[in-house]
N, C-alpha and C. Protein backbone atom coordinates (compact mmCIF):
# COMPACT_ATOMS: atom_id res chain seq x y z
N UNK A 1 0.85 -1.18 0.00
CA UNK A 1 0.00 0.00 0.00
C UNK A 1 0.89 1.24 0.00
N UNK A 2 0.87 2.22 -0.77
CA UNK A 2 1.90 3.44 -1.28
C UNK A 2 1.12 4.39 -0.09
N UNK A 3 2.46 5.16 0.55
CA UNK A 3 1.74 6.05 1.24
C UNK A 3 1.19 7.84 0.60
N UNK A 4 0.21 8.24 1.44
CA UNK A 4 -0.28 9.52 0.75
C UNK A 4 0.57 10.45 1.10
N UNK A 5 0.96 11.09 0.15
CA UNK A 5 1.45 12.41 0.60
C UNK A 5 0.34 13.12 1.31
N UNK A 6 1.06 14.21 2.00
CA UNK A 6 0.33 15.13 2.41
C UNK A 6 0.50 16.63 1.47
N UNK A 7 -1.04 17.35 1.68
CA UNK A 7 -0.97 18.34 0.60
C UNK A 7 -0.96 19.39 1.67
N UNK A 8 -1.01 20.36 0.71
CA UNK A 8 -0.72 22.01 1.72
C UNK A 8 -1.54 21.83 2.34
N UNK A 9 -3.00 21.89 1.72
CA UNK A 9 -4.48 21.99 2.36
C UNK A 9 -4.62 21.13 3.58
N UNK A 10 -3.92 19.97 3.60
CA UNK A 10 -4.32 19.22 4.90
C UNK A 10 -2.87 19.50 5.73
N UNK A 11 -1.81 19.84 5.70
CA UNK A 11 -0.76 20.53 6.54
C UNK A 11 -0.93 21.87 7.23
N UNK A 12 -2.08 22.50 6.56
CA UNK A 12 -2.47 23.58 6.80
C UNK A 12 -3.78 23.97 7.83
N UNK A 13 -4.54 22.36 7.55
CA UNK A 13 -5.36 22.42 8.35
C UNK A 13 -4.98 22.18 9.47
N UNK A 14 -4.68 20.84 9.69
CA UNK A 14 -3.99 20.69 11.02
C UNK A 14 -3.01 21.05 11.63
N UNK A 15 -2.04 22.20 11.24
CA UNK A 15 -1.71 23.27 12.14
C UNK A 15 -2.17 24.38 12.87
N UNK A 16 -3.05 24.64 11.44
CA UNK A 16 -3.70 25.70 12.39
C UNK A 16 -5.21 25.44 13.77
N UNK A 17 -5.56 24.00 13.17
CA UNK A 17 -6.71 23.60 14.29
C UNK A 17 -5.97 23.59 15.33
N UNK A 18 -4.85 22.58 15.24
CA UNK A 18 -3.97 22.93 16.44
C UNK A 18 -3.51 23.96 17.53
N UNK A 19 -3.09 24.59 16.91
CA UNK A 19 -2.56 25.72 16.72
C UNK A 19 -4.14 26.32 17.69
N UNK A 20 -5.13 26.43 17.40
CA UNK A 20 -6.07 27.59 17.92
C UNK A 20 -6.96 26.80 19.20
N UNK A 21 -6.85 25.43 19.43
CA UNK A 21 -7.13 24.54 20.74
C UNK A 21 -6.72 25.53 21.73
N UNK A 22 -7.31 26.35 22.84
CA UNK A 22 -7.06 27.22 24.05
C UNK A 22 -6.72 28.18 23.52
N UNK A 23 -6.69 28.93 22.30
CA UNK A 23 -6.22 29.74 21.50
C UNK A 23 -7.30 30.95 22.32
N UNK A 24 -6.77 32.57 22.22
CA UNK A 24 -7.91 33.96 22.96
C UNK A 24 -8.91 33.77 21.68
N UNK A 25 -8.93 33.49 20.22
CA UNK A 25 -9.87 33.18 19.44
C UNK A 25 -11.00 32.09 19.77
N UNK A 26 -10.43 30.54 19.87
CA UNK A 26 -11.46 29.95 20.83
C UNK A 26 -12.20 30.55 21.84
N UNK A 27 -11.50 31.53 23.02
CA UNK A 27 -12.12 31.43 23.74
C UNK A 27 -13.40 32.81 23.25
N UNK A 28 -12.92 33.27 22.55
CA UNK A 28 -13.51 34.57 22.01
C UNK A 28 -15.16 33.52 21.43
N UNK A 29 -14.80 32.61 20.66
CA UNK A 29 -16.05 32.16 20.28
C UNK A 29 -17.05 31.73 21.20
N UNK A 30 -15.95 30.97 21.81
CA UNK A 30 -17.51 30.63 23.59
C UNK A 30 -17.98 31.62 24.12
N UNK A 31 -17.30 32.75 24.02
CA UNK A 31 -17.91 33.62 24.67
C UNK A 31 -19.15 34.44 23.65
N UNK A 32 -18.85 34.01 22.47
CA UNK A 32 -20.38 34.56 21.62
C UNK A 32 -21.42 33.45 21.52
N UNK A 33 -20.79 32.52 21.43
CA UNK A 33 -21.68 31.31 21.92
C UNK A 33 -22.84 31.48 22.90
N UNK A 34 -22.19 31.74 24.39
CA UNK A 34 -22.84 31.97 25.54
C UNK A 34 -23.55 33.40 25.32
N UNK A 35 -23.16 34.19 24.55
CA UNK A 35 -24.04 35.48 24.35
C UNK A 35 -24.85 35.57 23.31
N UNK A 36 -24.75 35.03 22.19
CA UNK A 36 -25.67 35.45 21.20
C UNK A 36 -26.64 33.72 21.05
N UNK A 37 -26.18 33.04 21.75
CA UNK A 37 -26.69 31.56 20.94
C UNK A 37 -27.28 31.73 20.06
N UNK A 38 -27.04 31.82 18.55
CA UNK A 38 -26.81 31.53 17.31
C UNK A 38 -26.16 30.79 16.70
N UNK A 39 -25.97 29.53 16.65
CA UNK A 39 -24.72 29.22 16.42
C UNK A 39 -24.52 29.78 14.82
N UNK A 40 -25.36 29.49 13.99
CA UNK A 40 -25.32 29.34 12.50
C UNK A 40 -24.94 30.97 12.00
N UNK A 41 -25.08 32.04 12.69
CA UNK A 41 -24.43 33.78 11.87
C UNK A 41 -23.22 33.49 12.72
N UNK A 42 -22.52 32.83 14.06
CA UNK A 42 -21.56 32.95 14.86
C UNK A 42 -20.31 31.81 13.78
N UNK A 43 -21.09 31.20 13.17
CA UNK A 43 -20.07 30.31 12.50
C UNK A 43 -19.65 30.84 11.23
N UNK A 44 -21.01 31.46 10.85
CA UNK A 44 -20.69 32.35 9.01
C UNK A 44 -19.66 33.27 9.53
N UNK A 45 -19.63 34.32 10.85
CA UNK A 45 -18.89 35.23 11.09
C UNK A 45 -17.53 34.90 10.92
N UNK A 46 -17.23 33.61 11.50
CA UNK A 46 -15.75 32.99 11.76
C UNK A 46 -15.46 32.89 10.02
N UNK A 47 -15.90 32.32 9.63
CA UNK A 47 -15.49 31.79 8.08
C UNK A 47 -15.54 32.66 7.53
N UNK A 48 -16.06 34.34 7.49
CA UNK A 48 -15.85 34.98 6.74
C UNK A 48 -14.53 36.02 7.43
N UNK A 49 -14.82 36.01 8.74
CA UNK A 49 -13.60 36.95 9.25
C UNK A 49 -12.12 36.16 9.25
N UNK A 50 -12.30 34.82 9.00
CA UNK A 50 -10.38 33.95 8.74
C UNK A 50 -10.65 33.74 7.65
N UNK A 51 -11.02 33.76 6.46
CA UNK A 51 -11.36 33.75 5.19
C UNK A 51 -10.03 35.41 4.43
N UNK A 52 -10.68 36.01 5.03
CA UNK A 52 -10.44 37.73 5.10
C UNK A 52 -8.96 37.88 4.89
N UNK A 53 -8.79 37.46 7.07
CA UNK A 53 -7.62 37.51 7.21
C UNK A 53 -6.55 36.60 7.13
N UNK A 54 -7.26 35.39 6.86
CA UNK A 54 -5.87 34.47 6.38
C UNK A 54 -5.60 34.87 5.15
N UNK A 55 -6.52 35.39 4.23
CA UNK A 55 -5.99 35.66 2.85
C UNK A 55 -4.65 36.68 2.56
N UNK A 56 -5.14 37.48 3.54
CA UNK A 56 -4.37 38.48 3.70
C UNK A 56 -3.03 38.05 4.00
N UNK A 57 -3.14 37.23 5.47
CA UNK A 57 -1.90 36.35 5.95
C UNK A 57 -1.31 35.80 5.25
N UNK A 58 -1.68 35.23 4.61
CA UNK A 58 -1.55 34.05 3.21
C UNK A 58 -0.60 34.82 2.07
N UNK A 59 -1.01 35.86 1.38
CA UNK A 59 -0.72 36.68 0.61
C UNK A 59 0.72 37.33 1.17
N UNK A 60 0.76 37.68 2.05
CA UNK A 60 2.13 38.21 2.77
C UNK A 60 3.26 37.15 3.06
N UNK A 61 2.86 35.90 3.70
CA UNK A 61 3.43 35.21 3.65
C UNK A 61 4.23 34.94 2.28
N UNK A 62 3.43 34.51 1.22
CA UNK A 62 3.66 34.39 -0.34
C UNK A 62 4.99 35.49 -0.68
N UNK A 63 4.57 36.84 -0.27
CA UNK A 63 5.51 37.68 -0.83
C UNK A 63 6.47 37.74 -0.18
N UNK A 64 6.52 37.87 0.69
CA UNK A 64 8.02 37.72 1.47
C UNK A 64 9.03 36.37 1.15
N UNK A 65 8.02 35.70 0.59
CA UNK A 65 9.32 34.58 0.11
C UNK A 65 9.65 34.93 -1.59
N UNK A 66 9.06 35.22 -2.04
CA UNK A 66 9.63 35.94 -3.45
C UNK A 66 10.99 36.63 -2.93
N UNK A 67 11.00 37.62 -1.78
CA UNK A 67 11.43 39.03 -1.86
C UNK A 67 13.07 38.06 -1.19
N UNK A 68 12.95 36.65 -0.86
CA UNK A 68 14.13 37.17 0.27
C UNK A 68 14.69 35.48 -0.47
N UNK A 69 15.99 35.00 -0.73
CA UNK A 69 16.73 34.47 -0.91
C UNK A 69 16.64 32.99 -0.15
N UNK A 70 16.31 32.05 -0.83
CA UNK A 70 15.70 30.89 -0.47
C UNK A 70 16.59 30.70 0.88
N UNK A 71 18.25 30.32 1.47
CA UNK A 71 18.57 30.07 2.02
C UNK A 71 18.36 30.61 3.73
N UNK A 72 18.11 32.32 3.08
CA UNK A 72 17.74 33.11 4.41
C UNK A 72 16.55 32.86 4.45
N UNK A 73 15.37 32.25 3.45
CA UNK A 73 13.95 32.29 3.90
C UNK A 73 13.39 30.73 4.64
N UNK A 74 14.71 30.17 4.08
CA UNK A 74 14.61 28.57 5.06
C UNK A 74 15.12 29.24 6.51
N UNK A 75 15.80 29.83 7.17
CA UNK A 75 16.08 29.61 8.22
C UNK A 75 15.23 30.34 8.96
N UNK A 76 14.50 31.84 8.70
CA UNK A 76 13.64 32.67 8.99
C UNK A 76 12.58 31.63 9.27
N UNK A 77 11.81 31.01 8.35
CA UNK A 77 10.52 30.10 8.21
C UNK A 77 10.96 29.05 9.51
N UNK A 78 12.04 28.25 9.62
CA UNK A 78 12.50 27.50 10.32
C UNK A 78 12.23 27.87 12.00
N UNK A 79 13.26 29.12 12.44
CA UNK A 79 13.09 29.77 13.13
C UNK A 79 11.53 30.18 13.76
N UNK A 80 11.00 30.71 12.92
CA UNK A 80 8.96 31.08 13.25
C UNK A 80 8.69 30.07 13.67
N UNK A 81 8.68 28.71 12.76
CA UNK A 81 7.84 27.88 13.40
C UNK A 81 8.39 27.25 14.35
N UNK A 82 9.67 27.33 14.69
CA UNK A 82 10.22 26.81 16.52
C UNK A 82 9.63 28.13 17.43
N UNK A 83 9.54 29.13 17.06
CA UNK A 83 9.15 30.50 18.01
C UNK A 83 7.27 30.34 18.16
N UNK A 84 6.75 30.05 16.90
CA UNK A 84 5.20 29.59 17.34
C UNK A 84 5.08 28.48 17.46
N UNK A 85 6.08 27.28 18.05
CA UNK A 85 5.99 25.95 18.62
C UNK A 85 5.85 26.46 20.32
N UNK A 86 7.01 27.04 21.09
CA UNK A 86 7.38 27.51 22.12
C UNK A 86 5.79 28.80 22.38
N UNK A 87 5.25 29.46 21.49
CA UNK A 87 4.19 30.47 21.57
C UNK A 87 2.75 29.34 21.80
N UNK A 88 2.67 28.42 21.29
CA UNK A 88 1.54 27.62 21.44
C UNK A 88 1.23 26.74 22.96
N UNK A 89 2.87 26.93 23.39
CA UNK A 89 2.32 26.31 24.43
C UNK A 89 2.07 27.22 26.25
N UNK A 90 1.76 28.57 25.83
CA UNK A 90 1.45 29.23 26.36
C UNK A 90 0.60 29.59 26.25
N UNK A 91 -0.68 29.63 27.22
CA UNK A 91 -2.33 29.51 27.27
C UNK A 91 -2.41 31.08 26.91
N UNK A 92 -3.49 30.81 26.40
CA UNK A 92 -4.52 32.03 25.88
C UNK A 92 -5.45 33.12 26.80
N UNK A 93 -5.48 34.34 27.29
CA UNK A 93 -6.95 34.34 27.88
C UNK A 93 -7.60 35.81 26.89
N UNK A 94 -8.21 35.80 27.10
CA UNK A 94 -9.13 36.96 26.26
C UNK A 94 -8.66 38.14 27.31
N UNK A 95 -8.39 39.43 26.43
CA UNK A 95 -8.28 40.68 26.88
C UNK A 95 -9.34 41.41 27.31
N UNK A 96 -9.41 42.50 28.36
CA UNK A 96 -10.55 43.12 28.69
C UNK A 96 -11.15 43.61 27.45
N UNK A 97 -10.36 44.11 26.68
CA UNK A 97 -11.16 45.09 25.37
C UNK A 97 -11.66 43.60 24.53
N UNK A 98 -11.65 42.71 24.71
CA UNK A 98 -11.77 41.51 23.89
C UNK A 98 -13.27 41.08 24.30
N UNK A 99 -13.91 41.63 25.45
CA UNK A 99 -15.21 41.07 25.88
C UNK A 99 -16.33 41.92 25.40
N UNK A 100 -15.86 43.14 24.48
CA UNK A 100 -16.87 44.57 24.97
C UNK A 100 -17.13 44.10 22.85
N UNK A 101 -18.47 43.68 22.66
CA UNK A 101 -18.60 43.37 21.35
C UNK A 101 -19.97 44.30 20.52
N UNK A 102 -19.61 44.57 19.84
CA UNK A 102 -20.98 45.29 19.03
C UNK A 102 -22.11 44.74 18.89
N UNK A 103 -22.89 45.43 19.47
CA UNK A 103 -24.58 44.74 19.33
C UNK A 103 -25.28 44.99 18.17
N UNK A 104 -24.54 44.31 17.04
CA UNK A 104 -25.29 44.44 16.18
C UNK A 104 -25.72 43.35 15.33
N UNK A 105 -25.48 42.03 16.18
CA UNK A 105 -26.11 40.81 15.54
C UNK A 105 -24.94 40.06 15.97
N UNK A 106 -25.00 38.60 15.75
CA UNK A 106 -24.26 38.17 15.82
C UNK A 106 -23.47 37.97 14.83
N UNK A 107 -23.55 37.65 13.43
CA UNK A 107 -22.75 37.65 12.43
C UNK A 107 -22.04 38.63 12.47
N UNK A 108 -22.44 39.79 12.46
CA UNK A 108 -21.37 41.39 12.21
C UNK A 108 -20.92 40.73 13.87
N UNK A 109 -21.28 41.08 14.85
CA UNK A 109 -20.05 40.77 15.76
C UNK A 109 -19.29 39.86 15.73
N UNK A 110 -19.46 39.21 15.53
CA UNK A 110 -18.09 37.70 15.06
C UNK A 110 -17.54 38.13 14.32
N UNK A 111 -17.79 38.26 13.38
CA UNK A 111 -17.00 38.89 11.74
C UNK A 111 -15.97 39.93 12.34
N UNK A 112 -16.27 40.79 13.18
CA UNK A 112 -15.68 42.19 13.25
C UNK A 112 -14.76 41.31 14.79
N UNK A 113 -15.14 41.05 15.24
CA UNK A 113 -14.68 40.51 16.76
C UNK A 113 -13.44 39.50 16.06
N UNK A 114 -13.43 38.27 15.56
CA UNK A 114 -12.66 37.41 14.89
C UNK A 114 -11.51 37.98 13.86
N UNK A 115 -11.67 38.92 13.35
CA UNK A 115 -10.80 39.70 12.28
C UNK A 115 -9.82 40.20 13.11
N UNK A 116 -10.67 41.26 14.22
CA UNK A 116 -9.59 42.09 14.88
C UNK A 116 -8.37 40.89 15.87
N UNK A 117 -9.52 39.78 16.54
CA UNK A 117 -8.62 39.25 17.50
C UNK A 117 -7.24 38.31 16.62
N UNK A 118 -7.93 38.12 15.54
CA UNK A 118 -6.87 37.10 14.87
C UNK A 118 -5.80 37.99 14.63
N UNK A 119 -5.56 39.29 14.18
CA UNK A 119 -4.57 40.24 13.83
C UNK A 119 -2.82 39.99 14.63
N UNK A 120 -2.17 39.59 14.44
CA UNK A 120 -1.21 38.86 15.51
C UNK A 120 -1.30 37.70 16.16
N UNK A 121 -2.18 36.77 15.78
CA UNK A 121 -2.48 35.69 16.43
C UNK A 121 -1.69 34.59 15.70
N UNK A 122 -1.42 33.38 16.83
CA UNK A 122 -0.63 32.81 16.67
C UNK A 122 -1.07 31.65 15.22
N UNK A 123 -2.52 32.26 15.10
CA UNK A 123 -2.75 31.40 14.14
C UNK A 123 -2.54 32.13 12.85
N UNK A 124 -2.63 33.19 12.73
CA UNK A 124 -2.50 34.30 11.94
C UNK A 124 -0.92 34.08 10.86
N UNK A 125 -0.19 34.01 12.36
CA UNK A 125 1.30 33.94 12.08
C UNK A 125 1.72 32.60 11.54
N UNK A 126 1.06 31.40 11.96
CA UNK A 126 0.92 30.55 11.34
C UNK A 126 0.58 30.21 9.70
N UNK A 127 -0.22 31.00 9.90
CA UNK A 127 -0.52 31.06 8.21
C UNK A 127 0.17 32.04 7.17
N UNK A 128 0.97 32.82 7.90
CA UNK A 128 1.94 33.51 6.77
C UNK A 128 3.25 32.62 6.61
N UNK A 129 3.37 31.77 7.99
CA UNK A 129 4.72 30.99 7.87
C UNK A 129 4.18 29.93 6.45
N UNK A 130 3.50 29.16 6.91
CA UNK A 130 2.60 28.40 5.78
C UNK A 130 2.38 28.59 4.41
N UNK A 131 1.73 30.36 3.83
CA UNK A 131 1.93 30.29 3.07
C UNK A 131 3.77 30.48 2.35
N UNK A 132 4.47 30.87 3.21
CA UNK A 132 5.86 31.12 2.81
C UNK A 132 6.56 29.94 2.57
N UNK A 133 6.48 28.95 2.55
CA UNK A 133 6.76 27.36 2.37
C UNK A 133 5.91 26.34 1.68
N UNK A 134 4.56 26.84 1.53
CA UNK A 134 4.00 25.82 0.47
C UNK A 134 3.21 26.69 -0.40
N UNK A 135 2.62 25.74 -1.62
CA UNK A 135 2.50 26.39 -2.53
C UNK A 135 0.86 25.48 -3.16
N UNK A 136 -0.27 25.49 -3.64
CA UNK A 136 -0.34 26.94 -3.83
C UNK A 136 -1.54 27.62 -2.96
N UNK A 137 -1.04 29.07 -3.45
CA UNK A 137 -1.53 29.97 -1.34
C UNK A 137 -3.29 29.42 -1.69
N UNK A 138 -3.92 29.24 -2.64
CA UNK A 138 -5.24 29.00 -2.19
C UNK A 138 -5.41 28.20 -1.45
N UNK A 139 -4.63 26.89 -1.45
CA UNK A 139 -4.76 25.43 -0.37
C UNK A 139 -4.37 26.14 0.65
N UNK A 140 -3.42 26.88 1.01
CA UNK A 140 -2.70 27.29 2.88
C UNK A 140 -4.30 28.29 3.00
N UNK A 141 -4.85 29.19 2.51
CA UNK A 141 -6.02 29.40 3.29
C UNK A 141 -7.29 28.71 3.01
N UNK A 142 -7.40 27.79 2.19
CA UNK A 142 -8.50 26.88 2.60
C UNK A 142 -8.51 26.11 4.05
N UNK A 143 -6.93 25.58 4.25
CA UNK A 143 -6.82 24.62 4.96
C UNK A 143 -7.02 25.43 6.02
N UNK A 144 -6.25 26.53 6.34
CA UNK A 144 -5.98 27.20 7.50
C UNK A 144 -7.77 27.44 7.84
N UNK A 145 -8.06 28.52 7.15
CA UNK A 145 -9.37 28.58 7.59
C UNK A 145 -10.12 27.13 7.89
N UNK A 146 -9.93 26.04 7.08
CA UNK A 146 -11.02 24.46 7.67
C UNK A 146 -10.85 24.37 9.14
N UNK A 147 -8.97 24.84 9.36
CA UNK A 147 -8.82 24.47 10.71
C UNK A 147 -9.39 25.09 11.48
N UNK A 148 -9.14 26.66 11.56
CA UNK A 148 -9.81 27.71 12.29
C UNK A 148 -11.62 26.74 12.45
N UNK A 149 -12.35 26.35 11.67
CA UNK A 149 -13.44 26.09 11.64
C UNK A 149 -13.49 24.78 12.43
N UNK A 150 -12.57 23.60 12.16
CA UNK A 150 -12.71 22.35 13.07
C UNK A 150 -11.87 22.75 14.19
N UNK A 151 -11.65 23.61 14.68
CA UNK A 151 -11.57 24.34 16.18
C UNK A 151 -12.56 24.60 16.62
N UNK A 152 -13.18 25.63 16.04
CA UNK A 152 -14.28 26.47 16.35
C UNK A 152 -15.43 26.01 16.43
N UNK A 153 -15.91 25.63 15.43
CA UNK A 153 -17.20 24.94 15.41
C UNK A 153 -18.05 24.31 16.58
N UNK A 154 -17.05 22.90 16.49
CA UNK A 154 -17.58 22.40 17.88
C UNK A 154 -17.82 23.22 19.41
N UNK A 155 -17.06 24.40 19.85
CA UNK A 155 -17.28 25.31 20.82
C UNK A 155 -18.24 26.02 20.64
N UNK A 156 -18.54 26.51 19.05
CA UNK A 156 -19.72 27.44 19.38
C UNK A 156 -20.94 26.26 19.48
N UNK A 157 -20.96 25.20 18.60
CA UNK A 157 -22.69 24.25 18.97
C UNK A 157 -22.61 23.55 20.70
N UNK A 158 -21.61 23.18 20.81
CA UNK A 158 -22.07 22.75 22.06
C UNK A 158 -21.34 23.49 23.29
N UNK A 159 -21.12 24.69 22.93
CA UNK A 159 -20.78 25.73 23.98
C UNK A 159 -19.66 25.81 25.22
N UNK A 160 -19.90 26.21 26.59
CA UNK A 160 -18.89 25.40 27.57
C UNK A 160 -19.02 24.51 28.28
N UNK A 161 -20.00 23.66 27.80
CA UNK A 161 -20.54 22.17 28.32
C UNK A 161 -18.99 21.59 27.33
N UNK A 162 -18.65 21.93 26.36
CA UNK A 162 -17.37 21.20 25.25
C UNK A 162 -15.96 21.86 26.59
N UNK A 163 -16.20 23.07 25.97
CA UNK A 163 -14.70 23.76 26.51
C UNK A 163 -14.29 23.20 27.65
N UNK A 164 -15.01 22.96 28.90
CA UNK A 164 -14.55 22.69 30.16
C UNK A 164 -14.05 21.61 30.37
N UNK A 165 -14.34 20.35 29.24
CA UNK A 165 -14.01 19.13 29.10
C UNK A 165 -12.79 18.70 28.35
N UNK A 166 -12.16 19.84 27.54
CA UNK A 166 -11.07 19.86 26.41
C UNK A 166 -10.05 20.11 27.22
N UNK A 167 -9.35 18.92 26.95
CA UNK A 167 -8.08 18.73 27.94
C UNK A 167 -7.04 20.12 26.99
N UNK A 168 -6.71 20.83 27.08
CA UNK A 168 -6.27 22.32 26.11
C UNK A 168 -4.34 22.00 26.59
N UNK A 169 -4.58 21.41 27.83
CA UNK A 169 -3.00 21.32 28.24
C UNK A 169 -2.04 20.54 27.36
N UNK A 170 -3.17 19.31 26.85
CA UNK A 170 -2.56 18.39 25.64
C UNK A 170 -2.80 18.57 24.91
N UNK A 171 -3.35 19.49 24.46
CA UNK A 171 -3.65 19.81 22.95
C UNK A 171 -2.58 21.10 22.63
N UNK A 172 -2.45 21.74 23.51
CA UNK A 172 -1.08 22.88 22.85
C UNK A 172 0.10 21.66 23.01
N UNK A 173 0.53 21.03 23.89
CA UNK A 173 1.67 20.97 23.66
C UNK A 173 1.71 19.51 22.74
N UNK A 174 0.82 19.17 22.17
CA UNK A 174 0.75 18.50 20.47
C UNK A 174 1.08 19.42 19.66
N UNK A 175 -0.02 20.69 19.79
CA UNK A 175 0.34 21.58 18.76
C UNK A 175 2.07 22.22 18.67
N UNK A 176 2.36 22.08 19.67
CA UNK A 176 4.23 22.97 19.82
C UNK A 176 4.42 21.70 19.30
N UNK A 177 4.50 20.54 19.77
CA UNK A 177 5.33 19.61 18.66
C UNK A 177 4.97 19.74 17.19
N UNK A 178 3.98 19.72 16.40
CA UNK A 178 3.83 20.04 15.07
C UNK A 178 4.53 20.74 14.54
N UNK A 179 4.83 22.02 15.71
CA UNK A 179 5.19 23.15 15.04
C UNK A 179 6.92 22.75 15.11
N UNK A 180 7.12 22.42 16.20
CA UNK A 180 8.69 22.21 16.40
C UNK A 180 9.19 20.98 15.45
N UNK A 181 7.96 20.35 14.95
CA UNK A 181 8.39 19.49 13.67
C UNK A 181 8.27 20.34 12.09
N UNK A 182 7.96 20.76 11.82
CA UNK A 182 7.62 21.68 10.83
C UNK A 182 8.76 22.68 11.17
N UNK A 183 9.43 23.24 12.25
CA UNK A 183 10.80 23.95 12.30
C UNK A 183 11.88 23.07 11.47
N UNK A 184 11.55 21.79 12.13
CA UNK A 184 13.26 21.29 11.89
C UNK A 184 12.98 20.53 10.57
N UNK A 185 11.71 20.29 9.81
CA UNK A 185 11.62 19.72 8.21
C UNK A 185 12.07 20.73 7.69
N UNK A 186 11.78 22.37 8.03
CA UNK A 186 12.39 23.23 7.14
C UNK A 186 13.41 23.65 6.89
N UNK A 187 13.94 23.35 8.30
CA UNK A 187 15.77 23.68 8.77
C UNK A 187 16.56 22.32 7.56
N UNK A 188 15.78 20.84 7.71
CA UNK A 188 16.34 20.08 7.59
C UNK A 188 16.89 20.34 5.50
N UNK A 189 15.33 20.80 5.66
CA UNK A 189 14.94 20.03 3.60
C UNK A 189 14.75 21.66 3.29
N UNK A 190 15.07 22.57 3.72
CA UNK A 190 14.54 24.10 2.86
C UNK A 190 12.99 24.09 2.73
N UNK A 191 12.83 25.31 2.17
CA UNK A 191 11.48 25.93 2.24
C UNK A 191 10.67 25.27 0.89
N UNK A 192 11.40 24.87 -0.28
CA UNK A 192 10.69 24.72 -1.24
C UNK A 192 10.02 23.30 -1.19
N UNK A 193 10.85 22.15 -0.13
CA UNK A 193 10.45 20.58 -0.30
C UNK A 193 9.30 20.38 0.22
């Protein structure tokens, strides 16, 4: 039996699901969960606000590896993802300004709430490392966003009856190993393999 490669789209997913397990984004969703119960505009919000900004992420990622010399962009890429291996396994909590959300539905608040919190987020950063090493950027934000979504999802339908039960302690430090494996494939084989 020949084994499957793996494609961007599914390397992409499961970093970043990873990657956002106890993530201030998770917790950002339970907390619209518990406020708007909607689940169905709280889930469109997510998919359209990491849709947005992974593209964006995605896109930057892309260019910065044009701009910079394969050897320095293997060790840079290398480097990130040992720095958001070591970043993942440091818990998340939501900021005071992170609770205060616009009452203007739940879709526009997710949408607008999810955009801003992802802005520097470790998943964010994830997905520019991502797109800067694989190719092509539509799979790194499909995947990224699926992940963002098989994170999310399940927290907003079954709320913090889920969260309180999600062991989050083993799930980041899975996710820092991914990532600290994905450092040293890039260190090992360069950015293009």
């Amino acid at each position: 039996m020949e084994d499957l490669p793996l494609t961007t789209a599914l390397v992409s997913t499961g970093a970043v699901a990873l990657a956002e397990i106890g993530d201030k984004t998770q917790l950002l969703a339970l907390l619209l969960a518990a406020r708007f119960r909607k689940p169905g505009p709280i889930i469109a919000g997510i998919l359209v606000a990491t849709l947005l900004n992974h593209a964006l992420a995605a896109w930057f990622g892309a260019a910065v590896a044009q701009w910079l010399q394969p050897e320095v962009l293997r060790w840079m890429v290398a480097a990130s993802f040992l720095l958001v291996a070591l970043w993942t396994l440091k818990p998340d909590r939501l900021d005071k300004d992170g609770t205060e959300l616009p009452g203007r539905g739940a879709f526009v608040a997710t949408a607008i709430a999810f955009f801003v919190a992802e802005i520097g987020d470790k998943t964010q950063v994830a997905t520019v490392l991502l797109a800067a090493k694989y190719t092509p950027l539509w799979e790194v934000i499909a995947g990224t966003t699926a992940g963002m979504l098989l994170a999310n999802v399940p927290v907003v339908v079954l709320g913090s009856h889920f969260a309180d039960r999600m062991p989050l302690r083993a799930a980041r430090r899975v996710a820092a190993v991914v990532f600290l494996g994905l450092a040293l494939w890039v260190a090992w084989h360069g950015v293009g393999a």
